[in-house]
C-alpha atoms as a PDB file:
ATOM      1  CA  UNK A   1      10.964 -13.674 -97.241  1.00  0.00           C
ATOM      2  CA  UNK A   2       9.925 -12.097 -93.980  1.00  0.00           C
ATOM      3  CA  UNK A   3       9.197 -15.135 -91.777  1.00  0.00           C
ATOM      4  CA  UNK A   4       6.114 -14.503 -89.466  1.00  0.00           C
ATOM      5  CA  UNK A   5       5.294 -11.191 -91.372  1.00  0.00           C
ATOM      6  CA  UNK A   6       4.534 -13.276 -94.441  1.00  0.00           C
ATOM      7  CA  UNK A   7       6.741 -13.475 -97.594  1.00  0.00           C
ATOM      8  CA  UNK A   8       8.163 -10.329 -98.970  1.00  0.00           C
ATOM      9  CA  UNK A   9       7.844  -8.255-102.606  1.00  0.00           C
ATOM     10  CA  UNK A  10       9.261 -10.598-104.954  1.00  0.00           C
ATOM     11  CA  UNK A  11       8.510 -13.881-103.478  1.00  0.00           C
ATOM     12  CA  UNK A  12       7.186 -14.967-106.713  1.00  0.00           C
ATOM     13  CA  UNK A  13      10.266 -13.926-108.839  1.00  0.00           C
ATOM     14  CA  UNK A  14      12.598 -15.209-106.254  1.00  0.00           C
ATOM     15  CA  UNK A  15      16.069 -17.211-107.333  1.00  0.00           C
ATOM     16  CA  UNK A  16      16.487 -21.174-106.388  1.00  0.00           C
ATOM     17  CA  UNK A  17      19.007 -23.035-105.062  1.00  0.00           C
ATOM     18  CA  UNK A  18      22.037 -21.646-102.761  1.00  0.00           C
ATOM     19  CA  UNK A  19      20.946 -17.825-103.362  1.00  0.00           C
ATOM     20  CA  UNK A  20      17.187 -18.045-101.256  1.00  0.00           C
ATOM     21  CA  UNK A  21      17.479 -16.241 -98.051  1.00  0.00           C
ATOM     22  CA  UNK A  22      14.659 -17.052 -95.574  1.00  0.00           C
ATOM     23  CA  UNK A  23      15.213 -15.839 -92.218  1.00  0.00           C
ATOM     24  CA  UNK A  24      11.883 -16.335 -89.293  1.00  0.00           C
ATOM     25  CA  UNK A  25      10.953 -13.843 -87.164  1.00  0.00           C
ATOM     26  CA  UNK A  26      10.311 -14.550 -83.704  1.00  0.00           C
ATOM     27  CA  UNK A  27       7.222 -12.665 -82.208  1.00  0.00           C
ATOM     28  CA  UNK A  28       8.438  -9.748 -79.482  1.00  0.00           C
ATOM     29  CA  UNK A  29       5.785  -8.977 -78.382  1.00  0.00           C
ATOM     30  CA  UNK A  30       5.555 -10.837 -75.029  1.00  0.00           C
ATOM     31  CA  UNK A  31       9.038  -9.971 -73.997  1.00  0.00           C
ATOM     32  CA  UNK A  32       8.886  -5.727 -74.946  1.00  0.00           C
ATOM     33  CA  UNK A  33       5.662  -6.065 -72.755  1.00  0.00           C
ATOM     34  CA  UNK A  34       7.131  -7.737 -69.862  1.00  0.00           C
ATOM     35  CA  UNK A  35      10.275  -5.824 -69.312  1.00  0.00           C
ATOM     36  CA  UNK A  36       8.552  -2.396 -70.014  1.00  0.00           C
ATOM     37  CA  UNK A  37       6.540  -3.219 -67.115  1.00  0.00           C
ATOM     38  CA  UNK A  38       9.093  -4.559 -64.781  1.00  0.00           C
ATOM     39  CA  UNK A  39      10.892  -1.291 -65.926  1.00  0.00           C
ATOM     40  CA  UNK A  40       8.193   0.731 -64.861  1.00  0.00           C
ATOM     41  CA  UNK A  41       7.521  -0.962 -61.323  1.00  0.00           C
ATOM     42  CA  UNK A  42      11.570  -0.664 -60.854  1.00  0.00           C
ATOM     43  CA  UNK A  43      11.415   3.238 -61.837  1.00  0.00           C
ATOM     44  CA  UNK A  44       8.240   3.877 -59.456  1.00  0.00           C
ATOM     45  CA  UNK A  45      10.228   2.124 -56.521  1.00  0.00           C
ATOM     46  CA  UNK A  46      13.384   4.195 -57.670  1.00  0.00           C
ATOM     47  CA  UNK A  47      11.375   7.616 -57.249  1.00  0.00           C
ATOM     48  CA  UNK A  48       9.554   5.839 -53.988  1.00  0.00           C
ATOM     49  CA  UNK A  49      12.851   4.782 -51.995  1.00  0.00           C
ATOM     50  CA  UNK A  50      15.814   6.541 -53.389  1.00  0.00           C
ATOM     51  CA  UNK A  51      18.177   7.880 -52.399  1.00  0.00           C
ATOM     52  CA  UNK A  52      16.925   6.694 -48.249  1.00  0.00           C
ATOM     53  CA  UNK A  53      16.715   3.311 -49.124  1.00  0.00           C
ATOM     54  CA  UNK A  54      18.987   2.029 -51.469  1.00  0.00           C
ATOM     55  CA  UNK A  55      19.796  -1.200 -50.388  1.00  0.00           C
ATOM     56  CA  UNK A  56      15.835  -1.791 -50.753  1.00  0.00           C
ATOM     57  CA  UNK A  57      15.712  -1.050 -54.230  1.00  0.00           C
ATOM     58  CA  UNK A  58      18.923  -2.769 -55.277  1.00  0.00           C
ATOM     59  CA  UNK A  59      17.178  -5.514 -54.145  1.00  0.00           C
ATOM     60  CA  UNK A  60      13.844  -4.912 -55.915  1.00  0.00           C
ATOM     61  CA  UNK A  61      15.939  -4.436 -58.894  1.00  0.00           C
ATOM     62  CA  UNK A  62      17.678  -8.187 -58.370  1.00  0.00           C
ATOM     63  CA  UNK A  63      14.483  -9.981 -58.072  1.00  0.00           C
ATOM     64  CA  UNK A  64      12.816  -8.032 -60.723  1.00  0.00           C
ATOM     65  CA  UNK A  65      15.658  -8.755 -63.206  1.00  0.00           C
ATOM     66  CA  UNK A  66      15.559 -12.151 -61.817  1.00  0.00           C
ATOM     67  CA  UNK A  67      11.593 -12.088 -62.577  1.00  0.00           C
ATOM     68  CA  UNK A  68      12.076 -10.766 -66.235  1.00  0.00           C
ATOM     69  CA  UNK A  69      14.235 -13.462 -67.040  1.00  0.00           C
ATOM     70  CA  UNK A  70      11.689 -16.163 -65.730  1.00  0.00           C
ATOM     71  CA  UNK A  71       9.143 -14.427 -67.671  1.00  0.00           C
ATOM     72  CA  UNK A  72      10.977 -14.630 -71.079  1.00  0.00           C
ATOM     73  CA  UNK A  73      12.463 -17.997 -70.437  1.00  0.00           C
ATOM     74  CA  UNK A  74      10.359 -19.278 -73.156  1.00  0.00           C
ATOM     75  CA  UNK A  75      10.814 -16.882 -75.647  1.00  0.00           C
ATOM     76  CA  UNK A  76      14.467 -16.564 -75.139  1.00  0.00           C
ATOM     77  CA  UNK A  77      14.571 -20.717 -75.317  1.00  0.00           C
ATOM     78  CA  UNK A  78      12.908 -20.252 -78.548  1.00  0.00           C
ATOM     79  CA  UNK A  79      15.654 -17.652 -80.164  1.00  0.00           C
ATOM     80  CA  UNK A  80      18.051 -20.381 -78.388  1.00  0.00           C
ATOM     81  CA  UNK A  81      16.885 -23.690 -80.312  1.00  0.00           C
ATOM     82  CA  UNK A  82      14.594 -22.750 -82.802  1.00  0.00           C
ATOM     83  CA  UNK A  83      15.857 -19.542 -84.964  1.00  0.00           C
ATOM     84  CA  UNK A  84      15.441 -20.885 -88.492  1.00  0.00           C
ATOM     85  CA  UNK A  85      17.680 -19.564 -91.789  1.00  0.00           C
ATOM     86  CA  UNK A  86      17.659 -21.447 -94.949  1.00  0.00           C
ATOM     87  CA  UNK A  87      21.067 -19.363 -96.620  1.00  0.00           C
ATOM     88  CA  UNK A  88      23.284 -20.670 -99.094  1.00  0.00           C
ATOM     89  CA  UNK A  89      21.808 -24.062 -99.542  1.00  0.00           C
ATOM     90  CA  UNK A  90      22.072 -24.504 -95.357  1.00  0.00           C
ATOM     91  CA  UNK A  91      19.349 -25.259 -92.985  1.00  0.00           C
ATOM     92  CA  UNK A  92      19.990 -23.469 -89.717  1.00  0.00           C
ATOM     93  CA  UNK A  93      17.761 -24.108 -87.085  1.00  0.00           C
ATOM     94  CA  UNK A  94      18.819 -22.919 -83.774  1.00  0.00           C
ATOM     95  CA  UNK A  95      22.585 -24.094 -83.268  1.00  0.00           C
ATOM     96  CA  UNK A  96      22.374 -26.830 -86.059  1.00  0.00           C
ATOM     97  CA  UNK A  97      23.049 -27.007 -89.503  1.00  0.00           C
ATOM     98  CA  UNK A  98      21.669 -29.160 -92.152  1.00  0.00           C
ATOM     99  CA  UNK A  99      22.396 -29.044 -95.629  1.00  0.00           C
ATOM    100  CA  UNK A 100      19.286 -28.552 -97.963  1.00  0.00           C
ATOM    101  CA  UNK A 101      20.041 -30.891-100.111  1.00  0.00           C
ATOM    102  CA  UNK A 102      20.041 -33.801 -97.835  1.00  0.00           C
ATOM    103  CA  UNK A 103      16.548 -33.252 -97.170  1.00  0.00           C
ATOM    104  CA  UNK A 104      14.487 -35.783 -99.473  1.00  0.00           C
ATOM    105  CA  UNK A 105      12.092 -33.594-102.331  1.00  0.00           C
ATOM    106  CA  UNK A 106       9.414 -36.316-101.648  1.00  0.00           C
ATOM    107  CA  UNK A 107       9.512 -35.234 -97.526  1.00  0.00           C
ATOM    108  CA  UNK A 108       9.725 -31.316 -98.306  1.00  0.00           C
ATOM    109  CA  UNK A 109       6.185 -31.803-100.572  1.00  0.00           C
ATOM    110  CA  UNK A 110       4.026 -34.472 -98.150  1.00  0.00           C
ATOM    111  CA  UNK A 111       4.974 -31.376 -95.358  1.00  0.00           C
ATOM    112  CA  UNK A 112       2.623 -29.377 -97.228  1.00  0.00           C
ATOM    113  CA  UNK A 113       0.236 -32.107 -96.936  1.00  0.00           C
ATOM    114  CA  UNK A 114       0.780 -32.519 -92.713  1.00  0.00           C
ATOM    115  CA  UNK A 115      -1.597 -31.160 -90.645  1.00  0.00           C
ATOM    116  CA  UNK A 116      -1.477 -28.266 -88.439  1.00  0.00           C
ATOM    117  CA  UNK A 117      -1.838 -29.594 -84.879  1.00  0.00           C
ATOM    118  CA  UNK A 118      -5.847 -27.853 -83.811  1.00  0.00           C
ATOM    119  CA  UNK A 119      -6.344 -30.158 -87.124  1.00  0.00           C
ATOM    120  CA  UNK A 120      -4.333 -32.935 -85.864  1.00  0.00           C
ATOM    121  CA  UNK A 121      -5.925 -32.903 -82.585  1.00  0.00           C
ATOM    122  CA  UNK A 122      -9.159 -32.617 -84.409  1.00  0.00           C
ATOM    123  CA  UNK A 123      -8.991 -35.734 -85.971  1.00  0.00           C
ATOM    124  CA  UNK A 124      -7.978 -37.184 -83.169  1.00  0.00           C
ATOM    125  CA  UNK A 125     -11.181 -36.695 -81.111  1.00  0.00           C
ATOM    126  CA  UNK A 126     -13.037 -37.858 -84.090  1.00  0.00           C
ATOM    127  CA  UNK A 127     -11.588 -41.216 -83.728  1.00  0.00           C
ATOM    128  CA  UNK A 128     -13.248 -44.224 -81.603  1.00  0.00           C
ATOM    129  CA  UNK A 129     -11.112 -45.291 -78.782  1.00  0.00           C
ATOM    130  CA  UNK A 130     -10.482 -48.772 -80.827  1.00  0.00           C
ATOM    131  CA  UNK A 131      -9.276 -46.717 -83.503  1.00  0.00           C
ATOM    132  CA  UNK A 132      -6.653 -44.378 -81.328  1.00  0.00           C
ATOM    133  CA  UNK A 133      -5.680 -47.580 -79.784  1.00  0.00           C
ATOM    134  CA  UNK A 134      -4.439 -49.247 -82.954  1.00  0.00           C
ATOM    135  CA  UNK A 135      -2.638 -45.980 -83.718  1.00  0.00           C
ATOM    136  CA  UNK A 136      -1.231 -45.654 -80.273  1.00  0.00           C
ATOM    137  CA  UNK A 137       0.130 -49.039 -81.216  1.00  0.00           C
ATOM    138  CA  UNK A 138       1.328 -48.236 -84.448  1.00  0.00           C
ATOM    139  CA  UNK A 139       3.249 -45.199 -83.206  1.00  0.00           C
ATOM    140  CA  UNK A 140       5.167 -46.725 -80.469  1.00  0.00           C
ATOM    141  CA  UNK A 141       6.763 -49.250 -83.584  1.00  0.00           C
ATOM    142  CA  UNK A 142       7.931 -46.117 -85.453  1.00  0.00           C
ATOM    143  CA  UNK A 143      10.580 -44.174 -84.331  1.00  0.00           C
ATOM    144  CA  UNK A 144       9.508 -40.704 -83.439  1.00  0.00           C
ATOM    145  CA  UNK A 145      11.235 -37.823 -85.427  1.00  0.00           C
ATOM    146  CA  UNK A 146      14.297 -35.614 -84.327  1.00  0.00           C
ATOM    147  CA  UNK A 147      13.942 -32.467 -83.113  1.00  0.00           C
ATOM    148  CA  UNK A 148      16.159 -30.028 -85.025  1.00  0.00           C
ATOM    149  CA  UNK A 149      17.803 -27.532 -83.149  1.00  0.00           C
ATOM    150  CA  UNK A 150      17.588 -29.417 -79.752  1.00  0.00           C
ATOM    151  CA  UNK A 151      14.499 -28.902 -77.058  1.00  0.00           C
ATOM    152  CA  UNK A 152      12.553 -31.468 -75.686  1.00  0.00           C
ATOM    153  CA  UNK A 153       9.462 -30.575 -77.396  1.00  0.00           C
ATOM    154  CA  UNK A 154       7.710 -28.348 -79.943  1.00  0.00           C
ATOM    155  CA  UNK A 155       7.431 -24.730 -78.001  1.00  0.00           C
ATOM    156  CA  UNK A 156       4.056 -23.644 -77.357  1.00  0.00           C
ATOM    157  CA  UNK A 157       2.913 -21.092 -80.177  1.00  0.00           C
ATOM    158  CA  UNK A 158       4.761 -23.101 -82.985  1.00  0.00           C
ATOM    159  CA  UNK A 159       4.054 -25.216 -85.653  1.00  0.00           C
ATOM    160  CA  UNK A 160       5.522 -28.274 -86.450  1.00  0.00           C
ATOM    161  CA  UNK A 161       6.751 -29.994 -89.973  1.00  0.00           C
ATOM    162  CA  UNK A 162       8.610 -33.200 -90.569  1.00  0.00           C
ATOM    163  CA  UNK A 163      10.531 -33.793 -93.321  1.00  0.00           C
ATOM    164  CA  UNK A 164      13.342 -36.628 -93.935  1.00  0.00           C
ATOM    165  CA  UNK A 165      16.810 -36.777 -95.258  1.00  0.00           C
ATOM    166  CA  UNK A 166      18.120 -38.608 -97.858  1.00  0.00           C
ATOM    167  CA  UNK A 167      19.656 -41.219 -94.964  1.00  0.00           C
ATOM    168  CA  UNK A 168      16.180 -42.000 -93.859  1.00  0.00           C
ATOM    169  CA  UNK A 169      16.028 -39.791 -90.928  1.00  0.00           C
ATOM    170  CA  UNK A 170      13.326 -38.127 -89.691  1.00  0.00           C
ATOM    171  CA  UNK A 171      13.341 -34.609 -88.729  1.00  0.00           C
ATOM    172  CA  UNK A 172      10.957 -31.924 -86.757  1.00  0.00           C
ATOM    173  CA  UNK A 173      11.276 -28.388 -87.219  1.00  0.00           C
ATOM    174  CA  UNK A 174       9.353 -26.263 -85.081  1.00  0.00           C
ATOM    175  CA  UNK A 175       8.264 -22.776 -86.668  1.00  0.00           C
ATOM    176  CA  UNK A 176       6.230 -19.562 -86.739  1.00  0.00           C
ATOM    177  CA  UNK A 177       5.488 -19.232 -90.375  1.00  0.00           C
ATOM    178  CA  UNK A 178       5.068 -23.042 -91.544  1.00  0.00           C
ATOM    179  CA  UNK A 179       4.416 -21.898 -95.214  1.00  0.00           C
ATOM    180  CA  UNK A 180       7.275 -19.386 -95.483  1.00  0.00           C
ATOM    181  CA  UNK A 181       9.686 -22.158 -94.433  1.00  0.00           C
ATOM    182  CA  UNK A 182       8.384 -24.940 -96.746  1.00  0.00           C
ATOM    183  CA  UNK A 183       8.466 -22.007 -99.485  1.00  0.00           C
ATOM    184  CA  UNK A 184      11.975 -21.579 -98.807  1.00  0.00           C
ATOM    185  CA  UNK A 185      12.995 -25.074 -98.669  1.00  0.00           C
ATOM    186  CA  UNK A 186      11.342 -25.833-102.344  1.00  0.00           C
ATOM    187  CA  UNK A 187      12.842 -22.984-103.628  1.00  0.00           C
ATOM    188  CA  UNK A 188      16.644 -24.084-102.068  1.00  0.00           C
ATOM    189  CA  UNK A 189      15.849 -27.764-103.098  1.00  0.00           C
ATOM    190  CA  UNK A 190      14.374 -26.772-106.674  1.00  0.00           C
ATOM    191  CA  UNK A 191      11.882 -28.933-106.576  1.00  0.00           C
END
């Protein structure tokens, strides 16, 4: 499986249990964009104030690194906390590890059945405000899901699934290629 290039030649003939392999790929896009252009402005000032200035373009270089990395923050947040591998029966997701087999079969199959969020949020506007409050209410007496991998929130760009463990715990794993992932995690689980 490729992750956010869709799954790879022999998907369908793929093995179950601890032998799937499903690693996501991040989009690059973004951050090859931004530092070839920083890299570009810094080489135009090079040929500009070098070799009289120096200390100028030293400085340009500082704050332009600096820049880069605010520019990527996001991005690199999201290799951080989010990086998904499902790998000899193990969930990875960002710095934590789950075993694949504590996730509940029941959870891994209603995921399929969640909503993406423009849906979500689509069904949401279609509601009366009587309606969204009774929800609003309703929400607040459930405890809201885990984020896997840490963060504060879902990064913008990702999906979202929630599936629970055999303990009862609720889970959220944020991802690129929501349909790769739950592939991968029926496959490891054998359901």
């Amino acid at each position: 499986m490729e992750g956010a290039r869709g799954p790879g030649a022999g998907a369908a003939t793929a093995s179950y249990g601890r032998a799937v392999v499903y690693r996501e790929k991040l989009p690059r896009r973004w951050t090859i964009a931004t530092v070839a252009v920083l890299a570009a402005w810094v080489a135009y000032q090079g040929s500009v104030l070098l070799p009289d200035d120096s200390t100028v373009w030293y400085v340009m270089l500082g704050f332009s690194a600096f820049f880069a990395l605010v520019l990527n923050a996001v991005p690199i947040s999201k290799r951080v906390y989010h990086r998904i591998r499902v790998q000899d029966g193990q969930l990875t997701v960002g710095r934590e590890t789950i075993a694949v087999e504590s996730l509940t079969a029941d959870s891994i199959r209603e995921a399929r059945e969640q909503p993406a969020d423009a849906e979500f949020a689509a069904a949401l506007a279609s509601r009366s405000r009587e309606e969204l409050t009774r929800l609003r209410r309703a929400s607040r007496a459930a405890e809201p899901p885990r984020i896997v991998g840490g963060g504060w929130s879902v990064p913008l760009g990702m999906d979202q699934i929630v599936v629970e463990t055999v303990r009862g715990e609720s889970l959220l794993i944020a991802t690129h290629d929501r349909e790769g992932l739950l592939d991968a995690l029926t496959r490891a689980r054998r359901i």
